[in-house]
C-alpha atoms as a PDB file:
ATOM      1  CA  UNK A   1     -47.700   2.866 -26.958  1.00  0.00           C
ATOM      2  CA  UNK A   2     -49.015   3.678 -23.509  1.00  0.00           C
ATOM      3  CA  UNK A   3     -48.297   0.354 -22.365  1.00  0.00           C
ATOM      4  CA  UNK A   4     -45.451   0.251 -23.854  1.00  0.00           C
ATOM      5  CA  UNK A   5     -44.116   2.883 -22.005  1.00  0.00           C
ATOM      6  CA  UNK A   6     -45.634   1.596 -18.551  1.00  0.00           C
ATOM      7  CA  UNK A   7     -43.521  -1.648 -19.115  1.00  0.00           C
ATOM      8  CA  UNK A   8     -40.564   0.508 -19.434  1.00  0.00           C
ATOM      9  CA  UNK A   9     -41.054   2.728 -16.772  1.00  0.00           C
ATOM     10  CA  UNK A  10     -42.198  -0.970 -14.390  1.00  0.00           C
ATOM     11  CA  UNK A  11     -38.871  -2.263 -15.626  1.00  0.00           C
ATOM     12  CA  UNK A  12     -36.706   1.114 -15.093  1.00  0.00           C
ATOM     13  CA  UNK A  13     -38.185   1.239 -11.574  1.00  0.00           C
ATOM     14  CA  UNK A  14     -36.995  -2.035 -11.066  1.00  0.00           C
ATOM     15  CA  UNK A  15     -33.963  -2.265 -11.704  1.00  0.00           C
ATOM     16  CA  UNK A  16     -33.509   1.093  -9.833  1.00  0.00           C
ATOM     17  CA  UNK A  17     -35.224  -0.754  -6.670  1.00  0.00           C
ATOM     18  CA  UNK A  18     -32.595  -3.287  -7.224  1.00  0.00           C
ATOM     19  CA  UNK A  19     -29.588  -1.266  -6.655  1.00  0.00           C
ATOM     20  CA  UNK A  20     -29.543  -0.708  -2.820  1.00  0.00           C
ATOM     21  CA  UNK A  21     -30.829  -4.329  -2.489  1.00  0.00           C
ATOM     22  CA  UNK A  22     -27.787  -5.671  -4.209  1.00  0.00           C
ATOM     23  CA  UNK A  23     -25.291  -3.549  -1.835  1.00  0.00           C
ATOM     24  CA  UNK A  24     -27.301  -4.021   1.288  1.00  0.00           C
ATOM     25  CA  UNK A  25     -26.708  -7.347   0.494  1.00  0.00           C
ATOM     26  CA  UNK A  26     -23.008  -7.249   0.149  1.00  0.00           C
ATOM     27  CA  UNK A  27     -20.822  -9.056   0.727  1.00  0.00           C
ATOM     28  CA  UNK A  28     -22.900 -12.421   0.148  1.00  0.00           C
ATOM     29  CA  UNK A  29     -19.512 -14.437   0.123  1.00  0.00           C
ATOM     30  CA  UNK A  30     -16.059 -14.217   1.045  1.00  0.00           C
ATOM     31  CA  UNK A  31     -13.738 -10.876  -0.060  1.00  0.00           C
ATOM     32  CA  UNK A  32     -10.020 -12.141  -1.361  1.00  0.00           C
ATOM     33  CA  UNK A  33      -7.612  -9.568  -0.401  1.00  0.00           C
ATOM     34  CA  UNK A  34      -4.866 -10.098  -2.987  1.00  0.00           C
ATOM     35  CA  UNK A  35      -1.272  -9.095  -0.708  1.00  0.00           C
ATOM     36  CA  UNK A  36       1.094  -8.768  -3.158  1.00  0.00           C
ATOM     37  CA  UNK A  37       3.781  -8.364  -0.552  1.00  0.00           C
ATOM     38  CA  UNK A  38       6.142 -11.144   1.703  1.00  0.00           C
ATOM     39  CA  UNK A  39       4.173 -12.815   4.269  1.00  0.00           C
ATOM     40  CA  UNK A  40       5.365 -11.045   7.583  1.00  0.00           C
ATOM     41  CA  UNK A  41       5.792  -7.323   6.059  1.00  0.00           C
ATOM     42  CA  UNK A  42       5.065  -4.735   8.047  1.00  0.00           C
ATOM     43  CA  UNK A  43       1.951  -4.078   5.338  1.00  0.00           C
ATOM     44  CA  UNK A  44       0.372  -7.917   5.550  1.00  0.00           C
ATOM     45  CA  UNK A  45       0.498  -7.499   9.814  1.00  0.00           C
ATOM     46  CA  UNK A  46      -1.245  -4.403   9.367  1.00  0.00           C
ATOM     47  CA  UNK A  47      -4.037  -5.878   6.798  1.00  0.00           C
ATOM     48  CA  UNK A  48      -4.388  -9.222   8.285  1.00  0.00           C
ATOM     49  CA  UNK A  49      -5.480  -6.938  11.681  1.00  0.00           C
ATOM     50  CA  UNK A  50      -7.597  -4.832  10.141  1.00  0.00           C
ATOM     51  CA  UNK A  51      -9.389  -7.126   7.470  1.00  0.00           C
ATOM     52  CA  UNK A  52     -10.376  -9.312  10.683  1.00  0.00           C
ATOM     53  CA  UNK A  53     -12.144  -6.989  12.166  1.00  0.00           C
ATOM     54  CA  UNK A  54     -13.671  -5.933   8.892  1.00  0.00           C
ATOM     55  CA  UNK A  55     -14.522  -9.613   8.668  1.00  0.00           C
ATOM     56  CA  UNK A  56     -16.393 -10.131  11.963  1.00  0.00           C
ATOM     57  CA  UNK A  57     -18.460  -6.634  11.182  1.00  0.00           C
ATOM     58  CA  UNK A  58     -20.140  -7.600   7.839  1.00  0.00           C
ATOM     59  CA  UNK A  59     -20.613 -11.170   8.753  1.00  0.00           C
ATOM     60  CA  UNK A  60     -17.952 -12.529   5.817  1.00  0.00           C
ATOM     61  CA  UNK A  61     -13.993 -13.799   6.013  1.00  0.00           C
ATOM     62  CA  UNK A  62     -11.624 -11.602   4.343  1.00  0.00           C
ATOM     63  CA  UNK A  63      -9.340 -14.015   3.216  1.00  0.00           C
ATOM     64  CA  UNK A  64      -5.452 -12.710   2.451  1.00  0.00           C
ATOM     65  CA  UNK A  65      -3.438 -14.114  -0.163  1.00  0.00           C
ATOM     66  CA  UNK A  66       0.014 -13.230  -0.619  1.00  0.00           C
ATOM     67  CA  UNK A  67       0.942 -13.102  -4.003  1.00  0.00           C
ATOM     68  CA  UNK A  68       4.840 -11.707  -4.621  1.00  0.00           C
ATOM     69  CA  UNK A  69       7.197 -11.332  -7.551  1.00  0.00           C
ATOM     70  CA  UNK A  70       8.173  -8.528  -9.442  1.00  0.00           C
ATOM     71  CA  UNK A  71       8.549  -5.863  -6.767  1.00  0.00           C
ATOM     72  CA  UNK A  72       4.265  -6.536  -6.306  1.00  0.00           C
ATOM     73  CA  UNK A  73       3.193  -5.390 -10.241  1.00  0.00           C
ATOM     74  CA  UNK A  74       2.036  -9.226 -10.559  1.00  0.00           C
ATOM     75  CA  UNK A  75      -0.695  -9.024  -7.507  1.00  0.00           C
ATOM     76  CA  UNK A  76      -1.356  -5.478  -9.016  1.00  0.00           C
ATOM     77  CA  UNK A  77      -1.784  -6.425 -12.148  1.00  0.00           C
ATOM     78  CA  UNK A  78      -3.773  -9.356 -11.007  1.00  0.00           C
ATOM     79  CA  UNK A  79      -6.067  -7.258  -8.899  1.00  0.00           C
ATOM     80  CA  UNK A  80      -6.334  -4.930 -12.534  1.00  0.00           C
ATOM     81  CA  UNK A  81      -7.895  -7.338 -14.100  1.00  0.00           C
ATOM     82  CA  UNK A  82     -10.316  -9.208 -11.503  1.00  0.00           C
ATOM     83  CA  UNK A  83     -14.056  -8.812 -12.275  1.00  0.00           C
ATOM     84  CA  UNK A  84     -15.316  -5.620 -10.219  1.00  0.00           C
ATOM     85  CA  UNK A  85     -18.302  -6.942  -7.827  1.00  0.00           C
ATOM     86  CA  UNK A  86     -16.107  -6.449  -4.546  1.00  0.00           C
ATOM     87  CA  UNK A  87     -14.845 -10.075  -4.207  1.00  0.00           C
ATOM     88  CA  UNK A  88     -11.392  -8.790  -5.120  1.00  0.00           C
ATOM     89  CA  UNK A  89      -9.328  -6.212  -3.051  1.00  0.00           C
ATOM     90  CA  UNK A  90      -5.921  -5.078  -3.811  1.00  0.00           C
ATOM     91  CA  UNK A  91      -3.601  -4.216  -0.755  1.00  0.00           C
ATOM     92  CA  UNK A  92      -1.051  -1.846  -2.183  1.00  0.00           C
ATOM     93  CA  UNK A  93       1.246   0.425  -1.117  1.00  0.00           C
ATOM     94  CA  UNK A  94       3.226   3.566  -2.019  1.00  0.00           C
ATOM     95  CA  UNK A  95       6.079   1.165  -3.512  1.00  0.00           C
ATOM     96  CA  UNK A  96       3.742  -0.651  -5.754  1.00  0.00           C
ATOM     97  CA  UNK A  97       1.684   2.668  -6.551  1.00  0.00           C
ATOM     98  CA  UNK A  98       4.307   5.373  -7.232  1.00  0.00           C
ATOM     99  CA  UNK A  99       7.692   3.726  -6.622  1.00  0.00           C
ATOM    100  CA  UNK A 100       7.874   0.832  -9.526  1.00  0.00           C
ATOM    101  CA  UNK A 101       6.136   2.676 -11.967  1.00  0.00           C
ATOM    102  CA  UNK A 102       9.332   5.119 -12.192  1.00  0.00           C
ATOM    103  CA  UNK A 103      11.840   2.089 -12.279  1.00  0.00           C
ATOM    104  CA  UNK A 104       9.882  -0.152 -14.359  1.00  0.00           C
ATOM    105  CA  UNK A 105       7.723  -1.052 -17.261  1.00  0.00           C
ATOM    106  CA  UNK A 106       4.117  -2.594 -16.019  1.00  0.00           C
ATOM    107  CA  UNK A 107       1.025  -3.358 -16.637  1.00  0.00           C
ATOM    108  CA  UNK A 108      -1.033  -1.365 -14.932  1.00  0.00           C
ATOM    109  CA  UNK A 109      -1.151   2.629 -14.599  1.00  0.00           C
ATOM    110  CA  UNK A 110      -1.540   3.043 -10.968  1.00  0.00           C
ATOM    111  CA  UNK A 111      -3.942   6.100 -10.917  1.00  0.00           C
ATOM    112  CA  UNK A 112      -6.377   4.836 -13.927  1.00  0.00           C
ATOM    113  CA  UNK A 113      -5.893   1.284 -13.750  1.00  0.00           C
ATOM    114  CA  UNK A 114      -8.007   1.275  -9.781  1.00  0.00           C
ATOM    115  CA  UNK A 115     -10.817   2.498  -7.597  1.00  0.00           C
ATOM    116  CA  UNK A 116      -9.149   3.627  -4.239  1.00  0.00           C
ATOM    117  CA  UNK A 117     -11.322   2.307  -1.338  1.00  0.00           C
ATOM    118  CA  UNK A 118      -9.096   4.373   1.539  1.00  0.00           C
ATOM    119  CA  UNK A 119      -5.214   4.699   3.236  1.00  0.00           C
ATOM    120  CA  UNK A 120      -5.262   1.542   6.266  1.00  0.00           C
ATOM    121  CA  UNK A 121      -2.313   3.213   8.078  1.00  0.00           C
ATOM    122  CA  UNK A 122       1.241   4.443   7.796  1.00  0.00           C
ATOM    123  CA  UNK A 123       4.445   3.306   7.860  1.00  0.00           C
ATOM    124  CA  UNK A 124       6.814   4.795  10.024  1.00  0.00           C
ATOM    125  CA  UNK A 125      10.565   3.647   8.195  1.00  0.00           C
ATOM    126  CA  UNK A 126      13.531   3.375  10.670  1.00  0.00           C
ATOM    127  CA  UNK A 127      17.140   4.054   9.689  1.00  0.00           C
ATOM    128  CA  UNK A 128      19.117   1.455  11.400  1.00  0.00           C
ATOM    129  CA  UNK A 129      22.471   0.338  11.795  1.00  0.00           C
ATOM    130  CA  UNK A 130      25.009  -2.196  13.250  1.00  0.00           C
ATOM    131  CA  UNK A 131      25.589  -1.826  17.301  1.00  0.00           C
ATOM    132  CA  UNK A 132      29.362  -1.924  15.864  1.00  0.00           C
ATOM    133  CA  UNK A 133      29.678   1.434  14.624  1.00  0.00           C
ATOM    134  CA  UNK A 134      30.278   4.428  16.869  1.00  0.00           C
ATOM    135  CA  UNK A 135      26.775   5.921  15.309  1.00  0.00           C
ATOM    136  CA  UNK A 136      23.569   6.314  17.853  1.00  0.00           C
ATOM    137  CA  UNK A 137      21.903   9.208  15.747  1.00  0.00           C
ATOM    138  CA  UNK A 138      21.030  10.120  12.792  1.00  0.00           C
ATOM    139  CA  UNK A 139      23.277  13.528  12.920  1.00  0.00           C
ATOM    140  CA  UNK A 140      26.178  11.102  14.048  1.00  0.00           C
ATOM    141  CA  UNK A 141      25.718   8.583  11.356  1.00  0.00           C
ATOM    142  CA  UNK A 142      25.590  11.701   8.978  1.00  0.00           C
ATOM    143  CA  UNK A 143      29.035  12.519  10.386  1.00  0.00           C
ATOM    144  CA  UNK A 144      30.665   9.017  10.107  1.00  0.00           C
ATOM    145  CA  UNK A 145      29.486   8.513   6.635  1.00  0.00           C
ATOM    146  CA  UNK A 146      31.268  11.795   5.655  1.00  0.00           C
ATOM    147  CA  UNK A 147      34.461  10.802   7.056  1.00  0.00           C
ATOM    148  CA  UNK A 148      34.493   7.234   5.352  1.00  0.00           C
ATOM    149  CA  UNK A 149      33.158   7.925   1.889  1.00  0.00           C
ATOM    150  CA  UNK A 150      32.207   4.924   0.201  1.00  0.00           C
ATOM    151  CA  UNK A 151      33.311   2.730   2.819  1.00  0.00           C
ATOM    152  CA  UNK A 152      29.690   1.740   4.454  1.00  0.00           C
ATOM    153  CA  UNK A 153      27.253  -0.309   3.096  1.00  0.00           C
ATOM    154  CA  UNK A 154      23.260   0.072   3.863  1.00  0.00           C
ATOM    155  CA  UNK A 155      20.754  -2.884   2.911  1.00  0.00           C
ATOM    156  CA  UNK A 156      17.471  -3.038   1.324  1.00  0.00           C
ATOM    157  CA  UNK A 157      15.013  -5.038   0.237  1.00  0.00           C
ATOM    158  CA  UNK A 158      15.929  -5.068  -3.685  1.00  0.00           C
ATOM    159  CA  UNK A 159      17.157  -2.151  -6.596  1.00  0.00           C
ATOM    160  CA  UNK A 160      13.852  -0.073  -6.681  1.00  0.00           C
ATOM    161  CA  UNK A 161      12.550  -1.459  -3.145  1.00  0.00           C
ATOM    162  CA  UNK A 162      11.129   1.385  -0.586  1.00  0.00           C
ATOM    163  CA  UNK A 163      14.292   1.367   1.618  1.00  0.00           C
ATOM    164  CA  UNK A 164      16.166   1.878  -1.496  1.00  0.00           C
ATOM    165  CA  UNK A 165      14.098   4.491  -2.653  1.00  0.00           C
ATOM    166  CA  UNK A 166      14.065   6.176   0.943  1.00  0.00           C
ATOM    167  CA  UNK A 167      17.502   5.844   1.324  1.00  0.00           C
ATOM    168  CA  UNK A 168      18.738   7.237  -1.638  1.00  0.00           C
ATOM    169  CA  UNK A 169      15.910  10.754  -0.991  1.00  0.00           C
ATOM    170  CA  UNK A 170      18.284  10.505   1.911  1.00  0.00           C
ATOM    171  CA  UNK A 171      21.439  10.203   0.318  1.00  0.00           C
ATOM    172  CA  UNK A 172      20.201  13.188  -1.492  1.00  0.00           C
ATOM    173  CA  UNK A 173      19.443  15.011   1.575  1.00  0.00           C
ATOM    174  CA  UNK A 174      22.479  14.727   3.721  1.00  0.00           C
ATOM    175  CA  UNK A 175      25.347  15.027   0.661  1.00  0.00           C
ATOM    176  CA  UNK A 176      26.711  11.298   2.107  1.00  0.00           C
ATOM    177  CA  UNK A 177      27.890   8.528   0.146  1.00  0.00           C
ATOM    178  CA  UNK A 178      27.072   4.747   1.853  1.00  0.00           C
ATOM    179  CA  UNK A 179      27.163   1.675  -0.770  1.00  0.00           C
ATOM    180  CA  UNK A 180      23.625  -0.331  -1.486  1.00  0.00           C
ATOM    181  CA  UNK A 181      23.724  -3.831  -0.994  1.00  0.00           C
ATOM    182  CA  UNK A 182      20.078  -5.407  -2.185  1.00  0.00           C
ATOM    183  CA  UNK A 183      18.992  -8.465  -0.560  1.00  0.00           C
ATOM    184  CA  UNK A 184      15.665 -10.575  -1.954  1.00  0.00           C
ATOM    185  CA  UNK A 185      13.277  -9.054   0.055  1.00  0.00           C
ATOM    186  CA  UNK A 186      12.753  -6.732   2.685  1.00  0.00           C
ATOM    187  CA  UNK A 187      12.102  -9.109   5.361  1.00  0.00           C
ATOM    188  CA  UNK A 188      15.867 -10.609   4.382  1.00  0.00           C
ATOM    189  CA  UNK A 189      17.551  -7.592   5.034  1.00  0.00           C
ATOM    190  CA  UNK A 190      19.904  -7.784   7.598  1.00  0.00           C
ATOM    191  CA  UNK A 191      18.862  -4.848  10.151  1.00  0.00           C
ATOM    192  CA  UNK A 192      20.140  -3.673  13.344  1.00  0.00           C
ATOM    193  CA  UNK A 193      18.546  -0.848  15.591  1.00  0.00           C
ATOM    194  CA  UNK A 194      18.216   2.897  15.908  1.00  0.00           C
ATOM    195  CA  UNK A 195      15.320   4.526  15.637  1.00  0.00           C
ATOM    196  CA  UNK A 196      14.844   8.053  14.034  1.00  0.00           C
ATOM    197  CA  UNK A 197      12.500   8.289  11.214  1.00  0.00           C
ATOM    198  CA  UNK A 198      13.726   9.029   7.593  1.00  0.00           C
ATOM    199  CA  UNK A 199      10.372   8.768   5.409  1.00  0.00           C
ATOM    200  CA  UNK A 200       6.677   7.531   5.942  1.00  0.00           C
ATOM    201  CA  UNK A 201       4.989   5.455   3.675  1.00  0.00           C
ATOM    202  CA  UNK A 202       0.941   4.223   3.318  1.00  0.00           C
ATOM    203  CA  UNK A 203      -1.179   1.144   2.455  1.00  0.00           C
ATOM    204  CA  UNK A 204      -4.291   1.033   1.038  1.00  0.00           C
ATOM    205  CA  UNK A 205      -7.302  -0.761  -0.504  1.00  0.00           C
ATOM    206  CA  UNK A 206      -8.013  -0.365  -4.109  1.00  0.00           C
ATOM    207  CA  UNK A 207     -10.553  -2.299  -6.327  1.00  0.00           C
ATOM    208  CA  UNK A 208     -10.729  -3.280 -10.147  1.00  0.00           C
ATOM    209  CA  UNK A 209     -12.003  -0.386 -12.307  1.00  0.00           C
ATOM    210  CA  UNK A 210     -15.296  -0.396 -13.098  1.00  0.00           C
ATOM    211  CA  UNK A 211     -16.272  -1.863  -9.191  1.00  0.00           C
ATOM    212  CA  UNK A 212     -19.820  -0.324  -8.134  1.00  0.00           C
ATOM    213  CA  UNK A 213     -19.805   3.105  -6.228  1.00  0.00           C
ATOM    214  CA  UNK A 214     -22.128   1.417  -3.052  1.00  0.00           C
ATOM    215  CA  UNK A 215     -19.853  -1.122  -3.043  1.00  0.00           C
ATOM    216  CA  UNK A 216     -17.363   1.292  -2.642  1.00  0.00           C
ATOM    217  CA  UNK A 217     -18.583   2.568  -0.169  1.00  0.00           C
ATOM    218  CA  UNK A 218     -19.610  -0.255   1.883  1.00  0.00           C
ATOM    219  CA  UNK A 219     -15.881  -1.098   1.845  1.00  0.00           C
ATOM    220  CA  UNK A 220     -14.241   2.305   3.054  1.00  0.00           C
ATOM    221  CA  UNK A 221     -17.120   2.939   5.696  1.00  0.00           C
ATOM    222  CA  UNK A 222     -16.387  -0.951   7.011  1.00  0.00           C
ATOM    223  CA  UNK A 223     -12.615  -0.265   7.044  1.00  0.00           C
ATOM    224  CA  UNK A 224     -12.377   3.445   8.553  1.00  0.00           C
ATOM    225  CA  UNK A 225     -14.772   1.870  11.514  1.00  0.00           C
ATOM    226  CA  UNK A 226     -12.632  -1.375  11.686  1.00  0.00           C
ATOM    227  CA  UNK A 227      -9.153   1.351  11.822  1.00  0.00           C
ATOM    228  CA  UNK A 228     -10.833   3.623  14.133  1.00  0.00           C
ATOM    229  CA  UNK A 229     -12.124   0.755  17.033  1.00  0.00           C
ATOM    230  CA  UNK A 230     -10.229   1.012  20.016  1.00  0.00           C
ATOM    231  CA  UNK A 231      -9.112  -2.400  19.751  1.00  0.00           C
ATOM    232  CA  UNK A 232      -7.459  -2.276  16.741  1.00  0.00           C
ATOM    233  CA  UNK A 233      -6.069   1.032  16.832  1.00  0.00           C
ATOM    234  CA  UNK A 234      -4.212  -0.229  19.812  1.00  0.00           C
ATOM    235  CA  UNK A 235      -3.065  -3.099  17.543  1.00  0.00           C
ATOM    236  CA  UNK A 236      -1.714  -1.233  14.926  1.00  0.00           C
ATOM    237  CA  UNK A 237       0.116   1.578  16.993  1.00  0.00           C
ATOM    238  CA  UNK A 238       1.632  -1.472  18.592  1.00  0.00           C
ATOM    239  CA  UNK A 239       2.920  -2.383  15.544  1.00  0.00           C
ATOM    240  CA  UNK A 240       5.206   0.521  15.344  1.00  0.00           C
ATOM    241  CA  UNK A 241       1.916   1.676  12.403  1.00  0.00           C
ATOM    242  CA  UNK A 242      -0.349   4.999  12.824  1.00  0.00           C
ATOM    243  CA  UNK A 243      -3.543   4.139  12.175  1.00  0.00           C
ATOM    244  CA  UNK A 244      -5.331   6.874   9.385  1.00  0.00           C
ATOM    245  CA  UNK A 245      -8.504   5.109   7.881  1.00  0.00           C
ATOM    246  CA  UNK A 246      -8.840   7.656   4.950  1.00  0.00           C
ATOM    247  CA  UNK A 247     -11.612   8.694   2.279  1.00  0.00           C
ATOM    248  CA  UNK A 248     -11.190   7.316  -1.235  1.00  0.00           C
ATOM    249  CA  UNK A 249      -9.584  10.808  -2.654  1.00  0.00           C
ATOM    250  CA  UNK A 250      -6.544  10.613  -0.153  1.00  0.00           C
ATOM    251  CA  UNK A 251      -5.959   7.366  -1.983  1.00  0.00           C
ATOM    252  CA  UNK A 252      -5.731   9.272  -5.274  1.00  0.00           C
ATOM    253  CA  UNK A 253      -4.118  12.519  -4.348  1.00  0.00           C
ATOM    254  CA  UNK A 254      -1.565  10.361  -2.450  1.00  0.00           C
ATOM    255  CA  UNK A 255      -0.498   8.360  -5.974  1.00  0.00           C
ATOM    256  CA  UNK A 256      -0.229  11.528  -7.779  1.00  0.00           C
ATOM    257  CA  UNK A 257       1.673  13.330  -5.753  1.00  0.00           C
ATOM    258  CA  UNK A 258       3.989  10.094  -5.514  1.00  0.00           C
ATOM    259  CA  UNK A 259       4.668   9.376  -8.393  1.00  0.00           C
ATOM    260  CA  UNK A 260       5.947  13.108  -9.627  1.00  0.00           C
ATOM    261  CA  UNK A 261       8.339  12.610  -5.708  1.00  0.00           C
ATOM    262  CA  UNK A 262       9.719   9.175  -6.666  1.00  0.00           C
ATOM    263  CA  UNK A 263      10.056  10.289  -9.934  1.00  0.00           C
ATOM    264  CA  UNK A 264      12.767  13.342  -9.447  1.00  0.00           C
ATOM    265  CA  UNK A 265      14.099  10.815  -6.315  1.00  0.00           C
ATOM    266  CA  UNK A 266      15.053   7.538  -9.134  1.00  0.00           C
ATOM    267  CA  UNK A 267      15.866  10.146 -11.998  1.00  0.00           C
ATOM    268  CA  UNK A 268      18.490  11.985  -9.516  1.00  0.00           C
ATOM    269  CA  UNK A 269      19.688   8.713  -8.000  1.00  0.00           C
ATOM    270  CA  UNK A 270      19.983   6.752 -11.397  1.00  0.00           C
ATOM    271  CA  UNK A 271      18.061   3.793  -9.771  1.00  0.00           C
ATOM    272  CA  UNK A 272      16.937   0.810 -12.349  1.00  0.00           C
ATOM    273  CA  UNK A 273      15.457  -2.246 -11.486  1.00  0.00           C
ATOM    274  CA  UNK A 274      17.535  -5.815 -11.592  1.00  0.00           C
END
């Protein structure tokens, strides 16, 4: 019995010992970042600068896939089920998290279905319009669009897209009535310029359920130091994108409080998915 019991007590000690070996030695291979956004979106700049530099500190390629279709719930759902050792990352963002959950049936519940690593950055969305109409603020758009009900069109990326979604919380907002015209994809919508913000929106990491707590970890301390260099700060804010490099629970409280937003926005704007 007594050695017994030393052999379990060897063993328990161990495997304990084996823990922080395990993460220290993380990552021991490349990380796939599954992007399940357009090449080009304002979201895969903003990873592909970060995960570089996340890349170069811990001595392993981040390597970004882009994986769209169905307003991102495939890459979601794909990152859902990947095996949770940290060789998997999901890059999602507020449309994938609390947006197309409220429009659409998926496979994945965005608050239990993920361990949030941390918020990248923000998204700074820009209201813009043609040079053609006799609109160069917001408050002046505001007016036009009251005096031509119905009669101008905005674009998006898609029924249920963010600029959809932001546009009709601004619809909502300003009493105005301007027609939706969905294109496929954001980065097809045809856009012309002024700049005055109408709604901010985040990215983040998030890993498979069930993914180690060190690993964890590893990842948010590796991408809030990669956000906060001076290098690629500069990057980012060049980008038109505020870097934030967040803790795990802003991740969380960020989804929650999303979802119950976008919720009253697509119930009061009658928005469904094509």
């Amino acid at each position: 019995m007594k050695h017994s019991l030393m052999r379990f007590l060897a063993g328990a000690a161990l495997a304990a010992a084996a823990l922080p070996c395990s993460a220290q030695q993380y990552p021991a291979k490349p990380i796939l970042a599954v992007m399940p956004l357009q090449a080009g979106s304002a979201v895969d700049v903003m990873i592909r600068i970060v995960a570089q530099k996340m890349g170069e500190n811990m001595g392993q390629q981040i390597v970004i896939e882009n994986q769209p279709g169905a307003a991102g719930s495939i890459g979601a759902e794909r990152v859902k089920r990947a095996a949770p050792d940290g060789y998997t990352v999901g890059v999602l963002n507020d449309s994938i998290l609390t947006m197309i959950p409220n429009i659409r049936q998926v496979a994945y519940d965005p608050v239990k279905d993920f361990v949030p690593v941390g918020v990248v950055a923000a998204i700074t969305w820009v209201m813009v319009v043609s040079n053609e109409l006799p609109a160069k603020t917001v408050a002046e758009f505001v007016a036009l669009a009251k005096s031509r009900p119905g009669k101008l069109d905005y674009s998006s990326g898609g029924n249920g897209s963010p600029q959809h979604v932001a546009m009709e919380a601004f619809k909502a907002a300003t009493g105005i009535d301007v027609v939706h015209i969905p294109y496929r994809g954001a980065t097809q919508a045809a856009v012309d310029v002024m700049s005055n913000r109408v709604q901010v929106h985040l990215a983040s990491f998030v890993l498979p359920l069930a993914t180690p707590g060190a690993i964890v970890e590893r990842l948010n301390a590796e991408m809030v130091k990669a956000v906060n260099s001076p290098d690629i700060r500069e990057k980012l804010i060049a980008q038109g994108l505020e870097p934030i490099g967040s803790k795990p629970e802003m991740v969380t409280q960020w989804t929650q409080d999303g979802l119950k937003r976008m919720r009253d926005i697509v119930q009061r704007a009658k928005i469904q998915a094509e």
